[in-house]
C-alpha atoms as a PDB file:
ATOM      1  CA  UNK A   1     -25.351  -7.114  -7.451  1.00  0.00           C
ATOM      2  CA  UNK A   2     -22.546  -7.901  -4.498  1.00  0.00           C
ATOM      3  CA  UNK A   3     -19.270  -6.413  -5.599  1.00  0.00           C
ATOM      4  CA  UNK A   4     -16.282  -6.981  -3.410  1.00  0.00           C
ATOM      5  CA  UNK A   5     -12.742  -5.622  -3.777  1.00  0.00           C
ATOM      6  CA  UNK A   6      -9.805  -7.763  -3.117  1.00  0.00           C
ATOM      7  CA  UNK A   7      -5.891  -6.482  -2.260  1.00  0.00           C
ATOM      8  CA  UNK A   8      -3.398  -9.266  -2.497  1.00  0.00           C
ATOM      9  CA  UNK A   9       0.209  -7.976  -1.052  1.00  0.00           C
ATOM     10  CA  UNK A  10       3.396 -10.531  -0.721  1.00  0.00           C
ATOM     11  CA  UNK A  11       1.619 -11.654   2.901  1.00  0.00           C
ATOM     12  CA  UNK A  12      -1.668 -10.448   3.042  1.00  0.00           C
ATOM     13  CA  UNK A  13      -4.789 -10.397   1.844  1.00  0.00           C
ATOM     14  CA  UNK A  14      -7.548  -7.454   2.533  1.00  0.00           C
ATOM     15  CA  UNK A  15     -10.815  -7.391   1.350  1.00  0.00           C
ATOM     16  CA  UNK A  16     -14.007  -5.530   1.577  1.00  0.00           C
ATOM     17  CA  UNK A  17     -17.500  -5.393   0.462  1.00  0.00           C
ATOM     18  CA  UNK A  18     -18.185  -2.371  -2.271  1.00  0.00           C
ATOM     19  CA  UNK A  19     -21.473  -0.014  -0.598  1.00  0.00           C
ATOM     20  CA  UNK A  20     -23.962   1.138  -2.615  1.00  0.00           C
ATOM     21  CA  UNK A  21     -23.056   4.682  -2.085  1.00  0.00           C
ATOM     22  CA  UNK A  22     -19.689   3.595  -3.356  1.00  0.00           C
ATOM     23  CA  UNK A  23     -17.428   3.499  -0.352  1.00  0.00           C
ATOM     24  CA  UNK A  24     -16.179   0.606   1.685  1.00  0.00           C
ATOM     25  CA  UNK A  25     -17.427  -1.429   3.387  1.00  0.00           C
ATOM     26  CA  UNK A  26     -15.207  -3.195   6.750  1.00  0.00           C
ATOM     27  CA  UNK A  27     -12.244  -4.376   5.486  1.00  0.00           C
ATOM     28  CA  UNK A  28     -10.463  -7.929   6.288  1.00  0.00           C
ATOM     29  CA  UNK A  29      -6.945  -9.182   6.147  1.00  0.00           C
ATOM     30  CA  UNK A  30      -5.715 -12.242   6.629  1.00  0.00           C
ATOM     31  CA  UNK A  31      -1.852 -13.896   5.883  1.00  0.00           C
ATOM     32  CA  UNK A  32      -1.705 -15.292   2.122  1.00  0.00           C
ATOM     33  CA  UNK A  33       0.023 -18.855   2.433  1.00  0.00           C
ATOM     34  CA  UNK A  34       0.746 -21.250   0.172  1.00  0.00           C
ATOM     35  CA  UNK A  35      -1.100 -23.704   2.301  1.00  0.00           C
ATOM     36  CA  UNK A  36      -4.596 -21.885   1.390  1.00  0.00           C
ATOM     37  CA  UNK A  37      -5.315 -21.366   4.795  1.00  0.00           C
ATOM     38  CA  UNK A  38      -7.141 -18.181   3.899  1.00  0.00           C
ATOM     39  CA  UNK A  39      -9.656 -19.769   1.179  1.00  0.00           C
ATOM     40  CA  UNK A  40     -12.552 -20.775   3.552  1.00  0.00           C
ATOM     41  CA  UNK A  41     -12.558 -16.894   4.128  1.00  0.00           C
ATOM     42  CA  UNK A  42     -13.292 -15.636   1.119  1.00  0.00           C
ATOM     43  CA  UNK A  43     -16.772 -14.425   0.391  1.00  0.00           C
ATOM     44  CA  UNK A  44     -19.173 -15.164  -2.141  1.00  0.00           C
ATOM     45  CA  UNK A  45     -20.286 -12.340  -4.375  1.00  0.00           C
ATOM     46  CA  UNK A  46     -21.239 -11.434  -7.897  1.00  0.00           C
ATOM     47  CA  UNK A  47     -18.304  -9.403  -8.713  1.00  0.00           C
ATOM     48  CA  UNK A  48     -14.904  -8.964  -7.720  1.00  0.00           C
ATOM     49  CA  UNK A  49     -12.115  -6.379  -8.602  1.00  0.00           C
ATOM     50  CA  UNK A  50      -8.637  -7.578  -7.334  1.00  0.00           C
ATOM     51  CA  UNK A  51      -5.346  -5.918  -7.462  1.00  0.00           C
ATOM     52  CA  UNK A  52      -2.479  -8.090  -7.028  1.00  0.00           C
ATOM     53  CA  UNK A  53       1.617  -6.823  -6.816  1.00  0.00           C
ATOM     54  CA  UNK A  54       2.030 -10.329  -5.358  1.00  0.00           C
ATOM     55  CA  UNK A  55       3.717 -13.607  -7.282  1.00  0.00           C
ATOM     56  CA  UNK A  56       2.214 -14.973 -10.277  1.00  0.00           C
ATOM     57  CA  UNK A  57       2.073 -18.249  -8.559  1.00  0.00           C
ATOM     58  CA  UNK A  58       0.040 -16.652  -5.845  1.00  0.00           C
ATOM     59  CA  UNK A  59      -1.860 -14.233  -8.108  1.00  0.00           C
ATOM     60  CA  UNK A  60      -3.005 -17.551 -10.095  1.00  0.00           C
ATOM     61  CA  UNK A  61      -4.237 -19.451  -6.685  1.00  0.00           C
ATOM     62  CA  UNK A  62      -5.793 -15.963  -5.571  1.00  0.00           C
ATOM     63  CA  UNK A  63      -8.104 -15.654  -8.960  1.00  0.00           C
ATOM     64  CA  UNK A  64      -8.630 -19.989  -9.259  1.00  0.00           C
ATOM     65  CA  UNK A  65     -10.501 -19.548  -6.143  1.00  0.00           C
ATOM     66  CA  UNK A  66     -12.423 -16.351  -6.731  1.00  0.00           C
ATOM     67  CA  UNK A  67     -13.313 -17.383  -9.769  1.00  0.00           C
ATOM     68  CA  UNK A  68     -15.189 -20.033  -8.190  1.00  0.00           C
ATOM     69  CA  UNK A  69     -16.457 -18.194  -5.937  1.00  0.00           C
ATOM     70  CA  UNK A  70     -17.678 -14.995  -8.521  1.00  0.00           C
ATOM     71  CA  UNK A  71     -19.718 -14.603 -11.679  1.00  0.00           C
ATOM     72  CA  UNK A  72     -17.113 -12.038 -12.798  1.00  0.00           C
ATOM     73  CA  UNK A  73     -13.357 -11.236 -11.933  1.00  0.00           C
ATOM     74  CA  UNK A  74     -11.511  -7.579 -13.188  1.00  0.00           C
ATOM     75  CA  UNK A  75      -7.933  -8.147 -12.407  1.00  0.00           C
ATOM     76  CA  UNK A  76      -7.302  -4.293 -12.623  1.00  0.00           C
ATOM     77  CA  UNK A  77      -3.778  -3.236 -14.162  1.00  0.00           C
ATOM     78  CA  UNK A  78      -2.140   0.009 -13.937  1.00  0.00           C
ATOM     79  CA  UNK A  79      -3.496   3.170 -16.572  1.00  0.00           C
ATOM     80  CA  UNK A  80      -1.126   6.205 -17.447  1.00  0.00           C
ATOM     81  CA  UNK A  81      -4.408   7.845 -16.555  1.00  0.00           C
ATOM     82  CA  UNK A  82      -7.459   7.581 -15.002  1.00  0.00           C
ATOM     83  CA  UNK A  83     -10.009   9.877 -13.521  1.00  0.00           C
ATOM     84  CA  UNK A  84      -7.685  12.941 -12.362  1.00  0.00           C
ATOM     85  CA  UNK A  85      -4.572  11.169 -12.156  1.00  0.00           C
ATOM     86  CA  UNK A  86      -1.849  10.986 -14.468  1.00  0.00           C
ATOM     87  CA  UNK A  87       1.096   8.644 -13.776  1.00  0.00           C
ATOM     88  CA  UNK A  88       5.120   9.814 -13.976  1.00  0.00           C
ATOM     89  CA  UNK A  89       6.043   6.954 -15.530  1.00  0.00           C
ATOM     90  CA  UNK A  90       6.106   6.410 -19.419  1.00  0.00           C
ATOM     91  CA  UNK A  91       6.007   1.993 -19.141  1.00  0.00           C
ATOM     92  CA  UNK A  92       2.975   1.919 -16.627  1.00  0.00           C
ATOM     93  CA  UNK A  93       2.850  -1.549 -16.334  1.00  0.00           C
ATOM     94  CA  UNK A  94       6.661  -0.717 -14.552  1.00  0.00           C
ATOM     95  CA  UNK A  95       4.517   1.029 -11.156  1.00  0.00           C
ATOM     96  CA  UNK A  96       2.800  -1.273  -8.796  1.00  0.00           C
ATOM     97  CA  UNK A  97      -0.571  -1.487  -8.843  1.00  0.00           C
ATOM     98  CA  UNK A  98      -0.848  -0.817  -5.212  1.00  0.00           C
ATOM     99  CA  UNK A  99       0.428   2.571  -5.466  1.00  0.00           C
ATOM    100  CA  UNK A 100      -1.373   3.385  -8.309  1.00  0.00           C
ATOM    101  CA  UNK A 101      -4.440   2.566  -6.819  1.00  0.00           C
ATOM    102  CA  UNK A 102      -3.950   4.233  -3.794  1.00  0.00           C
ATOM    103  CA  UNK A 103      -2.791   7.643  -5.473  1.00  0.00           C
ATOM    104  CA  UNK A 104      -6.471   7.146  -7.291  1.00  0.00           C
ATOM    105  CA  UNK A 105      -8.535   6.514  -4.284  1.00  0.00           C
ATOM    106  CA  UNK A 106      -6.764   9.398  -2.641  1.00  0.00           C
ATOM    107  CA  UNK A 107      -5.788  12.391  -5.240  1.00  0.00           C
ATOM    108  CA  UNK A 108      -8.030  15.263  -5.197  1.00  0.00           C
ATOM    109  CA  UNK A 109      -7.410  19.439  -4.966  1.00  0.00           C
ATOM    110  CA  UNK A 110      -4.794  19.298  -3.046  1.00  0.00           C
ATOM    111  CA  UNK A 111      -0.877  17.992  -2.963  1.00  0.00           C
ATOM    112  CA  UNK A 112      -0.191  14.978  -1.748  1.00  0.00           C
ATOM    113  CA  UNK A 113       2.590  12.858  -0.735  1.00  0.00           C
ATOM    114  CA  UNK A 114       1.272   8.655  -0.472  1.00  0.00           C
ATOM    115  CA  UNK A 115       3.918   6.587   1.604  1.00  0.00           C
ATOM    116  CA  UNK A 116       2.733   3.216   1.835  1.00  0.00           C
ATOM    117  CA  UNK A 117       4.427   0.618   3.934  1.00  0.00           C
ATOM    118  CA  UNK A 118       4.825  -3.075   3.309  1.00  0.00           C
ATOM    119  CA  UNK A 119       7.400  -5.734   1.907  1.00  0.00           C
ATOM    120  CA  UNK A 120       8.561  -2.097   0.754  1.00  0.00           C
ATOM    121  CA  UNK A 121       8.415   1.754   1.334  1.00  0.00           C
ATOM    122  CA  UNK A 122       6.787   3.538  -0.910  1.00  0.00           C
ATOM    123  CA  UNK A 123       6.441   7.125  -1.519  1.00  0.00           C
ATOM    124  CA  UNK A 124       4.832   8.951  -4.230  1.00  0.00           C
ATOM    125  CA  UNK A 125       3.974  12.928  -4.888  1.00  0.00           C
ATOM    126  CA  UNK A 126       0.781  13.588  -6.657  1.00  0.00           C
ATOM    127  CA  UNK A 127      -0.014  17.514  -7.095  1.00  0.00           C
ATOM    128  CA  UNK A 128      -3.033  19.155  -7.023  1.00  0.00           C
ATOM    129  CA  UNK A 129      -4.562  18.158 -10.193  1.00  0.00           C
ATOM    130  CA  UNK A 130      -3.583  14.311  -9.911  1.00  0.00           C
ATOM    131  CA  UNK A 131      -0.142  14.873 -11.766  1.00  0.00           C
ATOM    132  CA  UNK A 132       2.056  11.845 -10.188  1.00  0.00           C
ATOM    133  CA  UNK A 133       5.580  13.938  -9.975  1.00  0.00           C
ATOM    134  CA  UNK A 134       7.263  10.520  -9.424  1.00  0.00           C
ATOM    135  CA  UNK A 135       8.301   8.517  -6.488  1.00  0.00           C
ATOM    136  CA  UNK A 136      10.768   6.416  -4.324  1.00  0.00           C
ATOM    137  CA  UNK A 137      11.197   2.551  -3.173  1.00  0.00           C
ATOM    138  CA  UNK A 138      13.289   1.372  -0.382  1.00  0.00           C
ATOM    139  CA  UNK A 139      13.014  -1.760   1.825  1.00  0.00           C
ATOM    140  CA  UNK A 140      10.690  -1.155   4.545  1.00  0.00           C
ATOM    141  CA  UNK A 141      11.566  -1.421   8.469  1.00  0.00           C
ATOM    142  CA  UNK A 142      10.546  -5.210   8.831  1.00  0.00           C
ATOM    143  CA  UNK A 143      12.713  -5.945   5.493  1.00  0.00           C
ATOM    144  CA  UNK A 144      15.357  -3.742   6.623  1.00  0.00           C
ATOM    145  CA  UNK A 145      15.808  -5.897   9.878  1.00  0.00           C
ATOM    146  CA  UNK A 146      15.255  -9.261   8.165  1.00  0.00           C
ATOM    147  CA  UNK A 147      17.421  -8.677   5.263  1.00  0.00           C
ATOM    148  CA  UNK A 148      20.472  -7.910   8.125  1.00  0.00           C
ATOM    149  CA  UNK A 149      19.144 -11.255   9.974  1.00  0.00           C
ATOM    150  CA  UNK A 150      19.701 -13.056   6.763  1.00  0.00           C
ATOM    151  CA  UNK A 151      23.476 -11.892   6.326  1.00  0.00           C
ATOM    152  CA  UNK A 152      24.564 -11.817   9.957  1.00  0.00           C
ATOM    153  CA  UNK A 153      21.967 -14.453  12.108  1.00  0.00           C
ATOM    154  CA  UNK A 154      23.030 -13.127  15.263  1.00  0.00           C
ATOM    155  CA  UNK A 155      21.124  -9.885  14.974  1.00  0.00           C
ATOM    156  CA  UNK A 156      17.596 -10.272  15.901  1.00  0.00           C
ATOM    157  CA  UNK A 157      14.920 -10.120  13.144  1.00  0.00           C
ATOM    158  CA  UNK A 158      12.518  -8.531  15.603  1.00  0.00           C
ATOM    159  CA  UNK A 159      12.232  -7.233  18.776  1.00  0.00           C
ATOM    160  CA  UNK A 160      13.495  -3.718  20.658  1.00  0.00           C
ATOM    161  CA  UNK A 161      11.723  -0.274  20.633  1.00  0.00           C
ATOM    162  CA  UNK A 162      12.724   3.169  19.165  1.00  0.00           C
ATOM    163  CA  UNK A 163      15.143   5.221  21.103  1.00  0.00           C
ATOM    164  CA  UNK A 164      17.085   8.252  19.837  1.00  0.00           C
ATOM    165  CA  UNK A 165      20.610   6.507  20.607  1.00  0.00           C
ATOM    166  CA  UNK A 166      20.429   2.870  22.152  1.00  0.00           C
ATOM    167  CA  UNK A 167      22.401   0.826  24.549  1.00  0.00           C
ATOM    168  CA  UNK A 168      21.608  -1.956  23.226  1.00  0.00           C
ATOM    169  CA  UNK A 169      21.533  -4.519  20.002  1.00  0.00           C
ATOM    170  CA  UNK A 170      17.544  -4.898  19.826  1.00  0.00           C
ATOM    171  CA  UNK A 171      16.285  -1.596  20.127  1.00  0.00           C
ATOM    172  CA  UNK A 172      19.783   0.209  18.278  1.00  0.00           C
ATOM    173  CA  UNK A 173      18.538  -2.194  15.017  1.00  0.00           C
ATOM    174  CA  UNK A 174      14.810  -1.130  15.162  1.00  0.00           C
ATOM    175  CA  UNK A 175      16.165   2.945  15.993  1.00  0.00           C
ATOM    176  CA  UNK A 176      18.087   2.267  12.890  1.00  0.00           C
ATOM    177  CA  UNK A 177      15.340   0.680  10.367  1.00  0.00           C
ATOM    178  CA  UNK A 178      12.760   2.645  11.296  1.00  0.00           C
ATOM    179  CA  UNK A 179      14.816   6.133  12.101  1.00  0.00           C
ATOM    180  CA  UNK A 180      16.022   5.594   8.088  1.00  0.00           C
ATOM    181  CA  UNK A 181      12.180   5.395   7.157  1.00  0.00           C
ATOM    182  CA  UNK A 182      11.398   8.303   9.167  1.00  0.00           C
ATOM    183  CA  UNK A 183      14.015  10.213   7.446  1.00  0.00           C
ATOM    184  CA  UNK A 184      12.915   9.605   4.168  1.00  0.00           C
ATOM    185  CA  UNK A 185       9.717  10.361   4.878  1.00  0.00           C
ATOM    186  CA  UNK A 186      10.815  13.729   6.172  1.00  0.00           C
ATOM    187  CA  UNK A 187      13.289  14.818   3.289  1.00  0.00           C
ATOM    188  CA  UNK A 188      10.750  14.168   0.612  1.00  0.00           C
ATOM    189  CA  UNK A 189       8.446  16.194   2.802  1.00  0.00           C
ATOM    190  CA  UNK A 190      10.607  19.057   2.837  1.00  0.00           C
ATOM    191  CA  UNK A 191      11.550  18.603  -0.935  1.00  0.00           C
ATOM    192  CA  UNK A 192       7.889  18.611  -2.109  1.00  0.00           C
ATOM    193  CA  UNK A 193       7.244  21.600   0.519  1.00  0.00           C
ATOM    194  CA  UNK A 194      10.067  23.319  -1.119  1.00  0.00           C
ATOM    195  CA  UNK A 195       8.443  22.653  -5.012  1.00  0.00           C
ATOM    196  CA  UNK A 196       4.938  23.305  -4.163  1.00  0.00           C
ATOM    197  CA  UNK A 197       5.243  25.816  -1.838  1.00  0.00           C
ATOM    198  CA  UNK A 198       3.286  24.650   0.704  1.00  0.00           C
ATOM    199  CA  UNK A 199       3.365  21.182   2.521  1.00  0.00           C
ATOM    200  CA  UNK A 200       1.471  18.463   0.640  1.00  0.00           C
ATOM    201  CA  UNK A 201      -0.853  16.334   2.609  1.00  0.00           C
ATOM    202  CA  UNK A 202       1.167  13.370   4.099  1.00  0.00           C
ATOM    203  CA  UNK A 203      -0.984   9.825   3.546  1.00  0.00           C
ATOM    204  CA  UNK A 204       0.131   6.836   5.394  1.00  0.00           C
ATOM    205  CA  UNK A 205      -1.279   3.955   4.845  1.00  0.00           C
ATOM    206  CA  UNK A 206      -0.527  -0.263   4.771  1.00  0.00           C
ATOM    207  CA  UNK A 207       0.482  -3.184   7.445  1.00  0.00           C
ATOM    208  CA  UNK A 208       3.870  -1.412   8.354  1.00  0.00           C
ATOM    209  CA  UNK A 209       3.181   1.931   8.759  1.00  0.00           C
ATOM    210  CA  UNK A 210       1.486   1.677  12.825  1.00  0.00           C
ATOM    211  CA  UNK A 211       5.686   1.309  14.006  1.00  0.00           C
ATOM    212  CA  UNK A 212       6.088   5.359  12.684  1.00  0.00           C
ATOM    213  CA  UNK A 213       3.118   7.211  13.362  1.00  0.00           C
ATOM    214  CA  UNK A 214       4.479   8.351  16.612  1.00  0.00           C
ATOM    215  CA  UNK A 215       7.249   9.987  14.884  1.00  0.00           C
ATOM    216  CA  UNK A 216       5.420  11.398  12.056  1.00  0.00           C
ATOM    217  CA  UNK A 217       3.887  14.879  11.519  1.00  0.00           C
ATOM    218  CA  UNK A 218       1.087  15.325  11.057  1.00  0.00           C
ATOM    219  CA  UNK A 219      -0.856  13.353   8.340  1.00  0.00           C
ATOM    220  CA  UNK A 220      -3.781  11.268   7.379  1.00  0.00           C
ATOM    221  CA  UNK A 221      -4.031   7.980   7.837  1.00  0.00           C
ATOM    222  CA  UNK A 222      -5.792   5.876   4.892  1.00  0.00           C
ATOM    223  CA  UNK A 223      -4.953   2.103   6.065  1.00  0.00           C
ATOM    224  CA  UNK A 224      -7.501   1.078   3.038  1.00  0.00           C
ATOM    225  CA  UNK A 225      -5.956   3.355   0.245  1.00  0.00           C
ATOM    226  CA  UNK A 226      -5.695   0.390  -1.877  1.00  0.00           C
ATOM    227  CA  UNK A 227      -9.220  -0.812  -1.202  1.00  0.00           C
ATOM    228  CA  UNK A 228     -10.607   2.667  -1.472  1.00  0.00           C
ATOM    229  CA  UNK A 229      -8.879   3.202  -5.235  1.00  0.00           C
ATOM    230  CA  UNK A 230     -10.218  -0.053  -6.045  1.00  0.00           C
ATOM    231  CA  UNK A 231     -13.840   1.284  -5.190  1.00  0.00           C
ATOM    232  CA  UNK A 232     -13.026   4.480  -7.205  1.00  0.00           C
ATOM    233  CA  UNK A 233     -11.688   2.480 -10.058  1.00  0.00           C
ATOM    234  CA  UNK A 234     -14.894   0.178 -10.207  1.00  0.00           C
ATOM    235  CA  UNK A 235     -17.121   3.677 -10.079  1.00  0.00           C
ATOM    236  CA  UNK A 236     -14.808   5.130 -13.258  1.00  0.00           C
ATOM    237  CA  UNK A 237     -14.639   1.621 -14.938  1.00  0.00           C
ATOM    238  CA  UNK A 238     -17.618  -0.131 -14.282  1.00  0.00           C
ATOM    239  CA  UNK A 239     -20.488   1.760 -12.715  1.00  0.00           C
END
C-alpha cells in the first residue's frame, strides 16, 4: 500500500513518499496557486495524510484533487497529546498543525526548542519528556520586509544582505528583519537554557530559515519536520 504525506503552507506545497521502514522518502515542494499549476504534480497513491495551516479555499482545492487521486485521505488535526508529546495549550485546535507536527516528528529525551520559519516565525519549547512549555509567533523576515513594502512602497520588498550596521536602504532593511529573528531566536535560547539548565537542542526547519543559519548556533537542521511528524503520526495512528 503507497502512502504519501502531504504539507500544504500559505505558498507551498511539500510532499513525500512514506518508506516502509517508516521514514521519508525525498521530499518535493512546489508554489500552491490558485491557478492549479501544481496539480499535474501530484502523485498517485493509496493513501495520503495531509496537514494543511493554509486557507480553507485552498485546503478544499488541495483535498478535491487528492481525493481523486487516493483511495483514502486523513486530514490530520491537532491532539492535546500524542505519542510523548503533550501540547501547552488547553483549545488545541488554537496551535497550527505545522508546529504540532513538527514538535511530534522531533521530541524525544532531550529539550528542545522548534523554530520554524515561513509566512511566520515560530518557536516552541518541548522538554525532555515531550511536555510543550508553550511558544511564540512573530512575522517572519520575508513578511517583515513585505509588510513595510505594503505601508511605505519605496522600501524594497527584497533585496540587500546582512551587515552588522548598513550604509544603505537594501541591506539596513534585511539587517533589520532578519537581525530581529535572530534575536528572538537567541533570547528564548537563553530563557529555556536558564529553566532547564542546560541548552535545549535548537531545530530549524521550513522555506525561510536558509537566510539565518549563518548567524545561528549551533543546531539541527530538520527542513522536513512537518513531513517527518506526519510519518510519525501515520505510525501512532494508522500503522
Amino acid at each position: 500500500m503507497k502512502t504519501w504525506l502531504f504539507d500544504l503552507g500559505n505558498t507551498r506545497l511539500k510532499w513525500a513518499p512514506l518508506r516502509g521502514d517508516g521514514g521519508i522518502g525525498d521530499a518535493v515542494a512546489v508554489p500552491f496557486d490558485e491557478q492549479g499549476h501544481w496539480l499535474d504534480a501530484l502523485p498517485l497513491g493509496d493513501v495520503a495524510c495531509l496537514a494543511s495551516v493554509a486557507s480553507e479555499p485552498s485546503t478544499t482545492a488541495l483535498v478535491a484533487a487528492l481525493a481523486s487521486r487516493f483511495t483514502r485521505l486523513h486530514r490530520v488535526r491537532v491532539e492535546a497529546g500524542l505519542g510523548p508529546l503533550r501540547i501547552a495549550y488547553p483549545i488545541p485546535a488554537h496551535l497550527g498543525v505545522d508546529r504540532f507536527l513538527a514538535m511530534l516528528g522531533l521530541c524525544g529525551d532531550t529539550p528542545l526548542l522548534v523554530v520554524g520559519v515561513g509566512t511566520a516565525l515560530t518557536l516552541d519549547l518541548v522538554d525532555a519528556q515531550g511536555q510543550h512549555l508553550g511558544g511564540r509567533i512573530a512575522p517572519s523576515p520575508q513578511l517583515m520586509r513585505e509588510s513595510l513594502h505594503a505601508r511605505a512602497p519605496h522600501l524594497p520588498p527584497s533585496g540587500g544582505g546582512y551587515v552588522e550596521f548598513a550604509d544603505d536602504t537594501a541591506p539596513a532593511l534585511a539587517s533589520g528583519c532578519e537581525g530581529a529573528a535572530l534575536a528572538l531566536i537567541e533570547i528564548s535560547l537563553r530563557q529555556a537554557t536558564q529553566r532547564f539548565g542546560v541548552a535545549p537542542v535548537l531545530s530549524l526547519h521550513g522555506g525561510g530559515a536558509a537566510v539565518l543559519r549563518d548567524r545561528l548556533p549551533d543546531h539541527r537542521w530538520v527542513p522536513d519536520a512537518v513531513l517527518a511528524g506526519l510519518a510519525r503520526w501515520h505510525a501512532l495512528r494508522l500503522a
